[in-house]
Protein backbone atom coordinates (compact mmCIF):
# COMPACT_ATOMS: atom_id res chain seq x y z
CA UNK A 1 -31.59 7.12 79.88
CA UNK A 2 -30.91 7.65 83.77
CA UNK A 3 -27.01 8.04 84.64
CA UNK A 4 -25.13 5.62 86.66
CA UNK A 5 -23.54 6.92 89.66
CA UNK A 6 -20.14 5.92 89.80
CA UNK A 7 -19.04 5.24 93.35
CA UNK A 8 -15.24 3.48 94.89
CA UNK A 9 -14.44 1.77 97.91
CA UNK A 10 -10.81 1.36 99.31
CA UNK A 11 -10.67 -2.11 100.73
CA UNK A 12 -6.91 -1.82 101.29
CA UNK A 13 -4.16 0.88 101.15
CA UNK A 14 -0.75 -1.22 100.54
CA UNK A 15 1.58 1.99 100.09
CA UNK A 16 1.90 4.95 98.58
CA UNK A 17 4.32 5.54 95.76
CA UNK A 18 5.21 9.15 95.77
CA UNK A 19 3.78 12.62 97.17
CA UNK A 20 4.12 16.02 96.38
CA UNK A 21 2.19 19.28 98.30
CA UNK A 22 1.15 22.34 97.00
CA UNK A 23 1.60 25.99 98.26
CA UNK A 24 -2.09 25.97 98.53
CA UNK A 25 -1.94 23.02 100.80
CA UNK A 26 -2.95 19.91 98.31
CA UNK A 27 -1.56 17.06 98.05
CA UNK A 28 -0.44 15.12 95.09
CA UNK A 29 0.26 11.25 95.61
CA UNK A 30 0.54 8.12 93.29
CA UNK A 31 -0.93 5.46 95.46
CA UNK A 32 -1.27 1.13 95.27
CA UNK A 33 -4.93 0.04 96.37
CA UNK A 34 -7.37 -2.82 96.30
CA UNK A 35 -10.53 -0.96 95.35
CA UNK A 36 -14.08 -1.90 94.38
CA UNK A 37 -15.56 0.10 91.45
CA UNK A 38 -19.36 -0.04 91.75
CA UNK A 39 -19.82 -2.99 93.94
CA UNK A 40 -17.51 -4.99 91.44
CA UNK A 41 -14.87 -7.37 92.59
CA UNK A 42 -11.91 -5.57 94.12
CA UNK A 43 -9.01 -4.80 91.72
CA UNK A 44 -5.61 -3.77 92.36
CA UNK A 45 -5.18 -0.12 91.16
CA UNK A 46 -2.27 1.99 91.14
CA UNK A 47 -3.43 5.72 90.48
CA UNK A 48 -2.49 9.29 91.07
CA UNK A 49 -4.92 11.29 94.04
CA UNK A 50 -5.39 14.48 94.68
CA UNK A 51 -6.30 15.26 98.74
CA UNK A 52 -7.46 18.68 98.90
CA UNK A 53 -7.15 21.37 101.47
CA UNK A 54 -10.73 20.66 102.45
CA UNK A 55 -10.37 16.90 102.84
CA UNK A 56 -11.94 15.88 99.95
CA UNK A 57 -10.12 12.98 97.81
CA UNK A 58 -9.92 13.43 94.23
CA UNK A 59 -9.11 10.58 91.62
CA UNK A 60 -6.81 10.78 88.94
CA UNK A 61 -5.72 8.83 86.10
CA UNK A 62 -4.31 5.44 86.59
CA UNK A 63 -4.92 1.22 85.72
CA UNK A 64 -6.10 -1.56 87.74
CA UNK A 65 -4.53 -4.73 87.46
CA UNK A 66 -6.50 -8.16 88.13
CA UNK A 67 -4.58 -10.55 91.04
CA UNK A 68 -3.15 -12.17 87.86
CA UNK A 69 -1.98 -8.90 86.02
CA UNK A 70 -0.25 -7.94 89.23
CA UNK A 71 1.74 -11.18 89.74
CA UNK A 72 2.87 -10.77 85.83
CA UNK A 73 4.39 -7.55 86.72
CA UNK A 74 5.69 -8.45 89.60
CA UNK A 75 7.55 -10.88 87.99
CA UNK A 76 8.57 -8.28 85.26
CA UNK A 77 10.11 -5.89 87.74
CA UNK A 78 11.80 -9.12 89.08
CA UNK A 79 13.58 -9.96 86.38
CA UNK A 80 14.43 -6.20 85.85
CA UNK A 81 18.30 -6.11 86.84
CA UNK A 82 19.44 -2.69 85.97
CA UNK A 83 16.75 -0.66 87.91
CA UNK A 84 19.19 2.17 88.51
């Protein structure tokens, strides 16, 4: 059975969450996308990456989150009032 290559596109970096560097010169950063997995509709994905020293991008463990899913939270962290 052939293997599926698995392939991303970023359509849209809203922010990034939090980063961290390395002695070694990577960088560590939890990030909020709109990505396409495999030519799929885009999803909203929030996700830890790992840029290298070298410039390549490494992907890390995180969800995605349909347009629905994201309002939902957003309304959760709205009604959130002790965020502290």
């Amino acid at each position: 059975m052939p293997k599926t290559e698995f392939h991303y596109d970023i359509e849209q970096h809203f922010d990034t969450l939090s980063e961290n560097e390395t002695a070694n010169g990577n960088v560590y950063t939890k990030e909020v996308n709109l990505i396409s997995y495999n030519d799929a509709d885009p999803v909203y994905d929030i996700r830890n990456w790992t840029h290298l020293s070298n410039g390549d991008l490494r992907m890390g463990k995180g969800i995605t989150l349909s347009l629905a899913e994201l309002k939902k939270l957003k309304e959760v962290l709205d009604d959130l009032e002790d965020l502290k």
